[in-house]
Each structure stands twice: as C-alpha cells, then as structure tokens.
C-alpha atoms as a PDB file:
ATOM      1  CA  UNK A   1      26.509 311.225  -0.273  1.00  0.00           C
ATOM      2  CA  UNK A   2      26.708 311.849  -4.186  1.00  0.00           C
ATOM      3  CA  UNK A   3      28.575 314.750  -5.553  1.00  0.00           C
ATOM      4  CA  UNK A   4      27.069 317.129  -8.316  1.00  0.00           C
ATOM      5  CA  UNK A   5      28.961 319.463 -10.546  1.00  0.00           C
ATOM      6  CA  UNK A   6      27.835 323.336  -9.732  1.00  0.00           C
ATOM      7  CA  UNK A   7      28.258 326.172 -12.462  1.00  0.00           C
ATOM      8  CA  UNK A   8      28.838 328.938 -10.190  1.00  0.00           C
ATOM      9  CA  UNK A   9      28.847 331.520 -12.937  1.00  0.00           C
ATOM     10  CA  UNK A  10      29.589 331.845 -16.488  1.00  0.00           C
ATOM     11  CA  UNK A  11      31.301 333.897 -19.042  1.00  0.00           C
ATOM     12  CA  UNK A  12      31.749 334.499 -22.567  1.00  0.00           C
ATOM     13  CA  UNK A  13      34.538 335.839 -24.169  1.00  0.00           C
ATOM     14  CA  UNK A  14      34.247 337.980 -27.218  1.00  0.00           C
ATOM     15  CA  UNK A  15      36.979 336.631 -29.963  1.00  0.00           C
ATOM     16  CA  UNK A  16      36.213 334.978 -33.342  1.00  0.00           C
ATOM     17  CA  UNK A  17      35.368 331.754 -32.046  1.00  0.00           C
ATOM     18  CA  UNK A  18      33.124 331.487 -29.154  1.00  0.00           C
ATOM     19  CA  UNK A  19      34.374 330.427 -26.001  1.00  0.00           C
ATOM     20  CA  UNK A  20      32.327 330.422 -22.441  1.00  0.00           C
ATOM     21  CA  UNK A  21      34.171 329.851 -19.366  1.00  0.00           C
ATOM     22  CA  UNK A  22      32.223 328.362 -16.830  1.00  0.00           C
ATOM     23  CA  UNK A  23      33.080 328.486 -13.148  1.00  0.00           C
ATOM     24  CA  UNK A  24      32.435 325.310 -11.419  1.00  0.00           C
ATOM     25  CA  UNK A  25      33.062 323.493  -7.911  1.00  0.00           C
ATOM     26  CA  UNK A  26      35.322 320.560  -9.420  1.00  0.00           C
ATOM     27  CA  UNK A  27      36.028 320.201 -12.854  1.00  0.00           C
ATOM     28  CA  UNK A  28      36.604 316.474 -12.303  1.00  0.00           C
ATOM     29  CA  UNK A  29      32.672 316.406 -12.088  1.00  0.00           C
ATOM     30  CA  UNK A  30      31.847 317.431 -15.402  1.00  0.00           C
ATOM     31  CA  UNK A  31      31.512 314.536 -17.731  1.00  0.00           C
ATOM     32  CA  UNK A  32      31.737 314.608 -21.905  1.00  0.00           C
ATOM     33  CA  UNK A  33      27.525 314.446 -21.471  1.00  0.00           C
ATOM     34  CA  UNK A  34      27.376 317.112 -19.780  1.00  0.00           C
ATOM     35  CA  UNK A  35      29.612 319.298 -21.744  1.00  0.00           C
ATOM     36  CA  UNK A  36      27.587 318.449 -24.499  1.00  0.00           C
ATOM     37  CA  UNK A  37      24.525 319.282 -23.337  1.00  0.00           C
ATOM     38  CA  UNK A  38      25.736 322.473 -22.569  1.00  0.00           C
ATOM     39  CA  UNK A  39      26.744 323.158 -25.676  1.00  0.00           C
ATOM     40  CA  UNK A  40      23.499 321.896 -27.477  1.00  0.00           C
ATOM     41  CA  UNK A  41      22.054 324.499 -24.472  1.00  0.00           C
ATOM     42  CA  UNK A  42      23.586 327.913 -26.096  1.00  0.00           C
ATOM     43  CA  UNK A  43      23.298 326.542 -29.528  1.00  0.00           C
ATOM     44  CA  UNK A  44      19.393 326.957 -28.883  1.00  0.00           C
ATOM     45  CA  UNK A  45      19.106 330.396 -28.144  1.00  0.00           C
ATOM     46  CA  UNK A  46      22.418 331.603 -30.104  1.00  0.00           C
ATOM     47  CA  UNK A  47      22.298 331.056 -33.610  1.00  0.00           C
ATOM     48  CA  UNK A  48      26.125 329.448 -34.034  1.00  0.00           C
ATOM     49  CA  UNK A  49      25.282 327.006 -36.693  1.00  0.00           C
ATOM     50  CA  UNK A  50      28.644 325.820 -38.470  1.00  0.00           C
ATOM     51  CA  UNK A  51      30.818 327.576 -35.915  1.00  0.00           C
ATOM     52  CA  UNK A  52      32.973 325.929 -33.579  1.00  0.00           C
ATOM     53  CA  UNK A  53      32.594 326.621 -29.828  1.00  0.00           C
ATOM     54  CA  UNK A  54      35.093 326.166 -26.543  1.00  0.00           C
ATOM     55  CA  UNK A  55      33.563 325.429 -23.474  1.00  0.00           C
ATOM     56  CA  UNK A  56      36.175 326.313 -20.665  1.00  0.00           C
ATOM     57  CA  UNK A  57      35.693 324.611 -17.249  1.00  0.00           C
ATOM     58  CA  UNK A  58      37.734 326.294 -14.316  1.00  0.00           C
ATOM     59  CA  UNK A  59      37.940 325.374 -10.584  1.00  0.00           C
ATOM     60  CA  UNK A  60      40.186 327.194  -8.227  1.00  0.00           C
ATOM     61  CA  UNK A  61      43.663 324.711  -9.295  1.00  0.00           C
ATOM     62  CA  UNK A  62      41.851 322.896 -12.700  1.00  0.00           C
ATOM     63  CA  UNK A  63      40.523 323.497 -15.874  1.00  0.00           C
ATOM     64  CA  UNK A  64      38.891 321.953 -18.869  1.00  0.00           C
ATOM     65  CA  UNK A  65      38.848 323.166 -22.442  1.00  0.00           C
ATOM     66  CA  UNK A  66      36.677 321.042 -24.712  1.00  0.00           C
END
C-alpha cells in the first residue's frame, strides 16, 4: 500500500513576506516537487512576482520550512 501526503488545511500568515502553513499527515511525504508545485500553485492566482515566499509544512511532532 503506497502512502500519499494529505494537506489537511492551510493557512497564511499576514507579515511582510508571505508564509502559508500547511497542515499535513507526515511531513516526511512531501518532496522538493511538490513544494514547488505548490508554490508555482499560489503564485497563479496571487500576484507575488519578485517576492519571496515560505511554505511551512507541520505534522503533529514535524515541520518543514522551505
């Protein structure tokens, strides 16, 4: 049986740079590719161009800042 990454829920934080932090089952699941694609995701319908961006992965005992 093959494991998948879940986003149970997201969040984004309002400071200067933007950060989301998303909720997920395992954050030893989420791969670079994915984190990208995420990213590329929110840059579609926000207009961040030129701005950095955190993505924040959380489990209940890990997280992830990229």
């Amino acid at each position: 049986m093959r494991v998948r990454v879940r986003v149970r829920w997201c969040v984004a934080a309002k400071v200067k740079v933007p950060s989301f932090t998303f909720f997920v089952n395992d954050v030893e699941l989420v791969h670079f590719t994915y984190q990208r694609f995420l990213e590329n995701a929110i840059r579609e319908f926000h207009p961040y161009t030129g701005s950095p961006m955190r993505l924040i992965f959380k489990d209940k005992e890990k997280t992830i800042v990229s």
